[in-house]
C-alpha atoms as a PDB file:
ATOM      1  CA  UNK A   1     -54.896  37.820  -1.000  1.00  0.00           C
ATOM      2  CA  UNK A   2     -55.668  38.191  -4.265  1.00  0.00           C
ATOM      3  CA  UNK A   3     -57.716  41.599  -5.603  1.00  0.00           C
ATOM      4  CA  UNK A   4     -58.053  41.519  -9.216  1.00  0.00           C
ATOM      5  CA  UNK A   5     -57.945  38.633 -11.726  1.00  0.00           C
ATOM      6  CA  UNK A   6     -59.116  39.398 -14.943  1.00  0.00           C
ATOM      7  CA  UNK A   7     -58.831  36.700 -18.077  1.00  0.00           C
ATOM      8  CA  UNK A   8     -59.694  37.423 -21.692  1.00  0.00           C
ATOM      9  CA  UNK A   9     -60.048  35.132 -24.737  1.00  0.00           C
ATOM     10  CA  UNK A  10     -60.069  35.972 -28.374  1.00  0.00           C
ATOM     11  CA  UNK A  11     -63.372  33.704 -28.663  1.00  0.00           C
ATOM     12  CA  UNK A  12     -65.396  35.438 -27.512  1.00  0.00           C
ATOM     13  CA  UNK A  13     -68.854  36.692 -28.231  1.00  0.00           C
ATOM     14  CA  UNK A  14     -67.864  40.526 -29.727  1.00  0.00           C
ATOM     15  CA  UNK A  15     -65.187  39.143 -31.789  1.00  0.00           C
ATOM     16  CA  UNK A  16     -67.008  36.701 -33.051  1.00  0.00           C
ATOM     17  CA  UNK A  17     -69.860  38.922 -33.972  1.00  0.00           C
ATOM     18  CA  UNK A  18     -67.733  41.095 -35.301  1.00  0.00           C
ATOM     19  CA  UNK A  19     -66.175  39.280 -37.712  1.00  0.00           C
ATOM     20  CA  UNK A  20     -69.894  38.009 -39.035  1.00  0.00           C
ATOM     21  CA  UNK A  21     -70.596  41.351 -39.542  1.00  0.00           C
ATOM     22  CA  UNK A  22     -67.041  41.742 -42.065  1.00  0.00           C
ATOM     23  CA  UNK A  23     -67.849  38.743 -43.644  1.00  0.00           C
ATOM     24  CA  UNK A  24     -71.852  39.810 -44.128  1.00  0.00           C
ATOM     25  CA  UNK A  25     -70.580  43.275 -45.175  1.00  0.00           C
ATOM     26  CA  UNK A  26     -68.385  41.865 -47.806  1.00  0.00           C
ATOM     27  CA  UNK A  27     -70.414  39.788 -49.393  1.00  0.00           C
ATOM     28  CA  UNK A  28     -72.958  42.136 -49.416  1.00  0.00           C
ATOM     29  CA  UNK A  29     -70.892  44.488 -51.130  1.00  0.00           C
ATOM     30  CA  UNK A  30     -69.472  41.937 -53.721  1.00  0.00           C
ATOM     31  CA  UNK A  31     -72.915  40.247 -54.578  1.00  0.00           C
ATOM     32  CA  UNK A  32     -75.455  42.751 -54.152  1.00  0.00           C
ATOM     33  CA  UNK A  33     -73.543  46.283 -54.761  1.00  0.00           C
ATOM     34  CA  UNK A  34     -71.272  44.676 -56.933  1.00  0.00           C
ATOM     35  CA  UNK A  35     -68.063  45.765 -55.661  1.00  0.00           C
ATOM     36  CA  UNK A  36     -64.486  45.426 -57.671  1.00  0.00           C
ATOM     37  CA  UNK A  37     -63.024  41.965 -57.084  1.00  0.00           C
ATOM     38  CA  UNK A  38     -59.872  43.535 -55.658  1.00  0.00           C
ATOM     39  CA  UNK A  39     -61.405  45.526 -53.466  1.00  0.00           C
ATOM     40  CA  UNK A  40     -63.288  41.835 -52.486  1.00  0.00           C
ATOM     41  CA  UNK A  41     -60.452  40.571 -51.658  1.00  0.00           C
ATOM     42  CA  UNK A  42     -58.688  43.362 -50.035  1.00  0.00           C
ATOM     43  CA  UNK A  43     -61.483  43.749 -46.960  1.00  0.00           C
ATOM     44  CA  UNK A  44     -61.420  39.752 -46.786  1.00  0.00           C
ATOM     45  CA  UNK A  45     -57.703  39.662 -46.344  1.00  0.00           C
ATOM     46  CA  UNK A  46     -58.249  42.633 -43.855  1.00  0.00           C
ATOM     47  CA  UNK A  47     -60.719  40.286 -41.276  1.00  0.00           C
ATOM     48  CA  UNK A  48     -57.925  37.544 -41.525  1.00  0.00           C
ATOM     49  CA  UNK A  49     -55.947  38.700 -38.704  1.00  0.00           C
ATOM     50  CA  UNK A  50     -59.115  38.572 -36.613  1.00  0.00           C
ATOM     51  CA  UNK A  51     -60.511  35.165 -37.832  1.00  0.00           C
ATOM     52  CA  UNK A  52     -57.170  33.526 -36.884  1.00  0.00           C
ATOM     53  CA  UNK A  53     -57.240  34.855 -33.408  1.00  0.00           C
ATOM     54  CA  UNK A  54     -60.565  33.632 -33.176  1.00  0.00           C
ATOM     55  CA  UNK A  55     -59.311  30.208 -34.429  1.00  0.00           C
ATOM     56  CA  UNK A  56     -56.409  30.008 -32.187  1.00  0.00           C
ATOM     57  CA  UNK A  57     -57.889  31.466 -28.979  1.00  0.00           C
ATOM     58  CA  UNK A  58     -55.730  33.320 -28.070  1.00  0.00           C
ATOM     59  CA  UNK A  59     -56.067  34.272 -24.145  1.00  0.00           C
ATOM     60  CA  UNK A  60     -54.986  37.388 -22.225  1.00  0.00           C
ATOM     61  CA  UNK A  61     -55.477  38.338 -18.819  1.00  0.00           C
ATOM     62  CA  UNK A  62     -53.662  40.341 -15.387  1.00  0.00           C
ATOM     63  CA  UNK A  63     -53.596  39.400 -11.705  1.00  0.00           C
ATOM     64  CA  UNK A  64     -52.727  41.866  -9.079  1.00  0.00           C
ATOM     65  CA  UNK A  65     -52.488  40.791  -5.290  1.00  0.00           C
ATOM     66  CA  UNK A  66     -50.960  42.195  -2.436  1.00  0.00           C
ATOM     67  CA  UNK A  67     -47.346  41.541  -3.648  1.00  0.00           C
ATOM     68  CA  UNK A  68     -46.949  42.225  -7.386  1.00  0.00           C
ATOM     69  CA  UNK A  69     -48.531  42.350 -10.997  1.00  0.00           C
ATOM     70  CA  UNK A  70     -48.740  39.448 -12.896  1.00  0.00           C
ATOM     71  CA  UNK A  71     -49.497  39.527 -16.798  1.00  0.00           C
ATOM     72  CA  UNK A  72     -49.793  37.291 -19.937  1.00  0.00           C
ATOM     73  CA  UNK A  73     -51.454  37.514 -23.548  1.00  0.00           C
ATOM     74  CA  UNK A  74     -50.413  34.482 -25.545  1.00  0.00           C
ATOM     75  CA  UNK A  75     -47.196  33.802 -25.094  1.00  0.00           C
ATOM     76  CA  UNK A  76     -45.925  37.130 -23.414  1.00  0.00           C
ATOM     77  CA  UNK A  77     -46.059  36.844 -19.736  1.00  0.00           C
ATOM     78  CA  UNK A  78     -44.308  39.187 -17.176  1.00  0.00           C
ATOM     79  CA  UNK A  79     -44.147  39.908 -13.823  1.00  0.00           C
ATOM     80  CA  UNK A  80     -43.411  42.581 -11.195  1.00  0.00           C
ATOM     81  CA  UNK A  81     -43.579  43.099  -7.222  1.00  0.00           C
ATOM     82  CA  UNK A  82     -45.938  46.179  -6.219  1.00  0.00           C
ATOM     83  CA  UNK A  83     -42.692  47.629  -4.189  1.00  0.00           C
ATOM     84  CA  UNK A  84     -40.951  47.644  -7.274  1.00  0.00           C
ATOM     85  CA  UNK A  85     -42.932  50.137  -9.366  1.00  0.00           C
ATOM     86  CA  UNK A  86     -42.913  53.983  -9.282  1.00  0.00           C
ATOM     87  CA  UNK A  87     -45.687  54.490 -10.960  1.00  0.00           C
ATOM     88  CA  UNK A  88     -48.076  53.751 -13.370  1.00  0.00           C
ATOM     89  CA  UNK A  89     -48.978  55.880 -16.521  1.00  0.00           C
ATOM     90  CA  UNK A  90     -52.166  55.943 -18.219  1.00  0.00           C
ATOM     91  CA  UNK A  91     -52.576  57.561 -21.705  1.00  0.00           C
ATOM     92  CA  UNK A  92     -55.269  57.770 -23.809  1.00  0.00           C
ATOM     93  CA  UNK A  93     -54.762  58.011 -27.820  1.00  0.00           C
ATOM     94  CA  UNK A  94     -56.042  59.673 -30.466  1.00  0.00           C
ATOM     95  CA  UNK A  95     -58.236  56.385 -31.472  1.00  0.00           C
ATOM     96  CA  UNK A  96     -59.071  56.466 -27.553  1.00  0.00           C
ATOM     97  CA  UNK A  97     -57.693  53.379 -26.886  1.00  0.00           C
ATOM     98  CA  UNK A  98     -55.509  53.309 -23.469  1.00  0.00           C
ATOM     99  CA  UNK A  99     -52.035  52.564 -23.166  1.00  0.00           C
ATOM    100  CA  UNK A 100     -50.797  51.686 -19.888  1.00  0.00           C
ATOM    101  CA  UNK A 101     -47.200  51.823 -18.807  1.00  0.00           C
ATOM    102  CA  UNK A 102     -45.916  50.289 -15.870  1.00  0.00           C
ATOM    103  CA  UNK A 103     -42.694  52.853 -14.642  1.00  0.00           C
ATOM    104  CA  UNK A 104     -40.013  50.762 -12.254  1.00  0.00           C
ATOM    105  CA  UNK A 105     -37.859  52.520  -9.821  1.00  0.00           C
ATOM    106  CA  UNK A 106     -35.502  52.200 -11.785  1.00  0.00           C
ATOM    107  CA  UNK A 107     -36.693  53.944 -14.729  1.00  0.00           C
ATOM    108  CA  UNK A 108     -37.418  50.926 -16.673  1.00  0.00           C
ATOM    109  CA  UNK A 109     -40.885  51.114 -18.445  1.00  0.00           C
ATOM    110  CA  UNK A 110     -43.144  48.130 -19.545  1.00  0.00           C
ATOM    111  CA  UNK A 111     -45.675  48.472 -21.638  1.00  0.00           C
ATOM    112  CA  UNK A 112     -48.986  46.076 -20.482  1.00  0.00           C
ATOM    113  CA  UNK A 113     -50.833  44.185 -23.639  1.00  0.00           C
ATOM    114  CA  UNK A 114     -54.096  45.967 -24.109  1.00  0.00           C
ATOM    115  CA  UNK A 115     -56.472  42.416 -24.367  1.00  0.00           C
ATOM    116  CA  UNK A 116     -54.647  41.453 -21.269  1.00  0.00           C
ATOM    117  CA  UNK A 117     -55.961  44.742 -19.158  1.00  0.00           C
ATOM    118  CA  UNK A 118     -60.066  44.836 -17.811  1.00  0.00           C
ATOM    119  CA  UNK A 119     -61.962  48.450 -17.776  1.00  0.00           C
ATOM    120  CA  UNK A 120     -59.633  51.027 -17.017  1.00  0.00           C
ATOM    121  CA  UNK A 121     -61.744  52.417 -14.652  1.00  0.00           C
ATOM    122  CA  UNK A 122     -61.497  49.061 -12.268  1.00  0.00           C
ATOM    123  CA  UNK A 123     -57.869  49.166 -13.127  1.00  0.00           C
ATOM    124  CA  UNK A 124     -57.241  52.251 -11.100  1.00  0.00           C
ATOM    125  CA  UNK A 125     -59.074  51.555  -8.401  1.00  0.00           C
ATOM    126  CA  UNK A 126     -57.453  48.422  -8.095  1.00  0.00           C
ATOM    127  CA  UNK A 127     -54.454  50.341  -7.983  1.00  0.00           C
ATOM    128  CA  UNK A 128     -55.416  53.239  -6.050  1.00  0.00           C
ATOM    129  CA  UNK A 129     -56.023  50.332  -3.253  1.00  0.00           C
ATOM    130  CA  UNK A 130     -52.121  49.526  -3.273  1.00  0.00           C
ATOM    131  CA  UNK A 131     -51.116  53.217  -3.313  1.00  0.00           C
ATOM    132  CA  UNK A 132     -49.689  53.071  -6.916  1.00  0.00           C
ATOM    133  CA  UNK A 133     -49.064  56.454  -7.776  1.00  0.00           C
ATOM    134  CA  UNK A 134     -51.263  56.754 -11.188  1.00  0.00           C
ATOM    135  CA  UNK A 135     -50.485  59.869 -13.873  1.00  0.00           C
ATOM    136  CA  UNK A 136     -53.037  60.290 -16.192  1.00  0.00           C
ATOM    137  CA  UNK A 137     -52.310  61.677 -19.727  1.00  0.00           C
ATOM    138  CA  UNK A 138     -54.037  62.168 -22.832  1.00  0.00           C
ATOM    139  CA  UNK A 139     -53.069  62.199 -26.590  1.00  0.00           C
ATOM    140  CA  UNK A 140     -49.598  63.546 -27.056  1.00  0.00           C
ATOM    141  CA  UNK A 141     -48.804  64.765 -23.321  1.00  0.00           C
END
């Protein structure tokens, strides 16, 4: 029985809006505000990253059923059965982006992709179902 299947792709409309929005803002600054050619170039090479994720499609995505937690993002996949795990820690940074660790009962951590994971919030539910024992912490903790 399958509870949770979430997939993500890098084309998608947010990124792709978002890196209109670099590109407007650069050549905004260049052409209208007349920005420094280096610093030009430096923003442009900055959205790079972005535009070739965009190009390749990269997809992400997780899959949880009744008997273990299945991952991938590109080409990192991974795999683990719900009786396995200890517990699962969630930790919000400074940026307030989420981390989320996976803790085995054997002390062996595993750290989930971030595009791969949906809301947080549907995450532990999800979870909460299977009677994963969550820990919450935030920033340094």
């Amino acid at each position: 029985v399958k509870l949770l299947k979430y997939e993500n792709s890098a084309r998608n409309l947010k990124s792709i809006l978002l890196l209109l929005f670099s590109f407007c803002l650069i050549i905004i600054l260049h052409f209208l505000l007349t920005a420094h050619f280096l610093i030009t170039i430096v923003l442009t090479i900055s959205t790079l990253p972005l535009a070739f994720e965009i190009g390749c499609n990269k997809k992400s995505g997780i899959e949880i059923t009744n008997e273990n937690i299945k991952w991938f993002s590109g080409n990192l996949k991974g795999q683990i059965d719900i009786t396995d795990i200890s517990s699962i820690e969630f930790k919000k940074k400074l940026d307030f982006s989420n981390r989320v660790r996976i803790i085995g009962k054997n002390n062996k951590k595993v750290t989930l992709p971030s595009e791969a994971l949906p809301k947080v919030r549907l995450l532990k539910k999800t979870l909460k179902f299977y009677g994963v024992k969550l820990i919450d912490t935030k920033f340094n903790d």
